[in-house]
C-alpha atoms as a PDB file:
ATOM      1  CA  UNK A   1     -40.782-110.490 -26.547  1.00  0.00           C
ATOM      2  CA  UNK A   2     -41.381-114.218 -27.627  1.00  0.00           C
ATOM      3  CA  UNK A   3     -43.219-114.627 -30.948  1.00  0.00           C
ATOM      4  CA  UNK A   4     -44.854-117.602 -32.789  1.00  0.00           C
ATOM      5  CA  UNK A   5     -42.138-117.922 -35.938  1.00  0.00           C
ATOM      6  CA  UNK A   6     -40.827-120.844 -37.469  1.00  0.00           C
ATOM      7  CA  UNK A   7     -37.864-118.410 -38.467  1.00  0.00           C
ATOM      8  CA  UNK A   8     -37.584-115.909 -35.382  1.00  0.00           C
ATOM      9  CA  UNK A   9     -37.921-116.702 -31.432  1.00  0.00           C
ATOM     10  CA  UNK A  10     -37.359-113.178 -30.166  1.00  0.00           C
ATOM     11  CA  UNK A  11     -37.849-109.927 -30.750  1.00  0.00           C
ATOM     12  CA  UNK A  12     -36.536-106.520 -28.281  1.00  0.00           C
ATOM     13  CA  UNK A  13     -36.772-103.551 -29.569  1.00  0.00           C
ATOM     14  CA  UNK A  14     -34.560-100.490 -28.021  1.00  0.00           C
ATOM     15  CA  UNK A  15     -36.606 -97.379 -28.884  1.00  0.00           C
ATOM     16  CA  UNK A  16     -34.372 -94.482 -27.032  1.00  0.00           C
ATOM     17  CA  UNK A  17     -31.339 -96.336 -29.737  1.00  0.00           C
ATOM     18  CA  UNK A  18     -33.646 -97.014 -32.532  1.00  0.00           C
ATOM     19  CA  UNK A  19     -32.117-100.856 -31.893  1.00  0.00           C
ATOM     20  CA  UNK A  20     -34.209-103.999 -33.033  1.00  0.00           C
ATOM     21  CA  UNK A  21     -32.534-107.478 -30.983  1.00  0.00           C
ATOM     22  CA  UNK A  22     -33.670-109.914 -33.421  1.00  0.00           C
ATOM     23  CA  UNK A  23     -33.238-114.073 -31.624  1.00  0.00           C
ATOM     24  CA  UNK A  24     -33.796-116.536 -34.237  1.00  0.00           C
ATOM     25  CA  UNK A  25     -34.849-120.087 -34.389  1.00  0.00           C
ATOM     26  CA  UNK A  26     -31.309-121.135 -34.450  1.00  0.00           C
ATOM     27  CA  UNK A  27     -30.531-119.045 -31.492  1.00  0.00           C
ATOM     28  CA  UNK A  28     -28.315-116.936 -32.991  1.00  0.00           C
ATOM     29  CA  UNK A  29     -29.102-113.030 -31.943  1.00  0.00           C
ATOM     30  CA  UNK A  30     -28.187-110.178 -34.250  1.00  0.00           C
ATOM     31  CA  UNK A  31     -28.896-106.451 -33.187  1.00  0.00           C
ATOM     32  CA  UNK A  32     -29.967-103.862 -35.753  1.00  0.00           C
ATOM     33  CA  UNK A  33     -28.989-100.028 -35.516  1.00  0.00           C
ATOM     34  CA  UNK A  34     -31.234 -97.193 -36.860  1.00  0.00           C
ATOM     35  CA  UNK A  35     -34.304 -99.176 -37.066  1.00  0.00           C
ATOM     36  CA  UNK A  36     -37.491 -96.911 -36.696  1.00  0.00           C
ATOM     37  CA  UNK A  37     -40.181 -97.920 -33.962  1.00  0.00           C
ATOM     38  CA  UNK A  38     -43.064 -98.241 -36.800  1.00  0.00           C
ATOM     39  CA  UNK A  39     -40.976-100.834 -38.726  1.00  0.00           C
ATOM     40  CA  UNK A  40     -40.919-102.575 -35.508  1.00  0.00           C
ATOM     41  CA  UNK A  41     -44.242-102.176 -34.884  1.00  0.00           C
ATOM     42  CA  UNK A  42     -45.488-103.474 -38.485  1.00  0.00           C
ATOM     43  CA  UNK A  43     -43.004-106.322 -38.013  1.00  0.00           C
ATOM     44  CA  UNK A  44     -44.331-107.248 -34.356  1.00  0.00           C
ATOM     45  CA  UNK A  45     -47.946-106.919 -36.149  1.00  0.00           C
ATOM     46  CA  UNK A  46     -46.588-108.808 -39.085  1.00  0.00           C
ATOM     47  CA  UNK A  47     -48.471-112.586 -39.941  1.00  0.00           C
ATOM     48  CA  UNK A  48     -44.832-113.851 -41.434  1.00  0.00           C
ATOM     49  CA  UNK A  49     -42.548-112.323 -38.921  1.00  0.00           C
ATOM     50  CA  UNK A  50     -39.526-114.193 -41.383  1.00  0.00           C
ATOM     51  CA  UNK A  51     -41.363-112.634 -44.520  1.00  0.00           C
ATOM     52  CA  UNK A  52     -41.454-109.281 -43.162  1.00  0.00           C
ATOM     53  CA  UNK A  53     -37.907-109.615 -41.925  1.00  0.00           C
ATOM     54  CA  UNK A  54     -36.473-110.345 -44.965  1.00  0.00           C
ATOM     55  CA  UNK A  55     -38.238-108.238 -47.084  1.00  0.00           C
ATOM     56  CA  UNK A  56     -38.130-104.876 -44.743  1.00  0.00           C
ATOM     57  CA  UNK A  57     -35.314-105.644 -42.263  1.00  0.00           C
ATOM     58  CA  UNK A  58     -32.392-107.391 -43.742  1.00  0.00           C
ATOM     59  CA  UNK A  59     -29.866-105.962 -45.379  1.00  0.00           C
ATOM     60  CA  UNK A  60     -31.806-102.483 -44.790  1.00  0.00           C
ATOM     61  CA  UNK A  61     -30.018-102.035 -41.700  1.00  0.00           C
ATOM     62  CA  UNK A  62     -26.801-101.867 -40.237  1.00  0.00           C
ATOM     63  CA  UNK A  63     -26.302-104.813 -37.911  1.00  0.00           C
ATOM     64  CA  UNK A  64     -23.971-106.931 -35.637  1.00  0.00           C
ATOM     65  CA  UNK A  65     -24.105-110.527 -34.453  1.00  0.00           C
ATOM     66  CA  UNK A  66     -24.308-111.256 -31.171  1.00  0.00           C
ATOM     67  CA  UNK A  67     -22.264-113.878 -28.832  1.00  0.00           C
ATOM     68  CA  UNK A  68     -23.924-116.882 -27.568  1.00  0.00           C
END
């Protein structure tokens, strides 16, 4: 799902994996493991999707970058 960020494009959220596909501005896509459904939620609802990201996402969560 597109979202209006200065800091993230996309976000996909995988909720049978508990995996969050994070695009962002840059285009570089990272994929985060064991990520509950309502953090996604409250970061889908968030105002500052790159506030909330930082502050409840990264380095929280196990994660791997993506190819191009």
């Amino acid at each position: 799902m597109e979202v209006e960020s200065t800091a993230i494009r996309e976000i996909d959220y995988d909720a049978r994996r508990d995996k969050l596909l994070v695009r962002f501005a840059s285009g570089e896509r990272y994929v985060y493991v064991g990520v509950p459904g309502e953090v996604c939620r409250s970061f889908l609802d968030a105002e500052s999707k790159g506030r909330f990201f930082q502050n409840q996402i990264r380095d929280r969560y196990p994660f791997n970058r993506l190819d191009a």
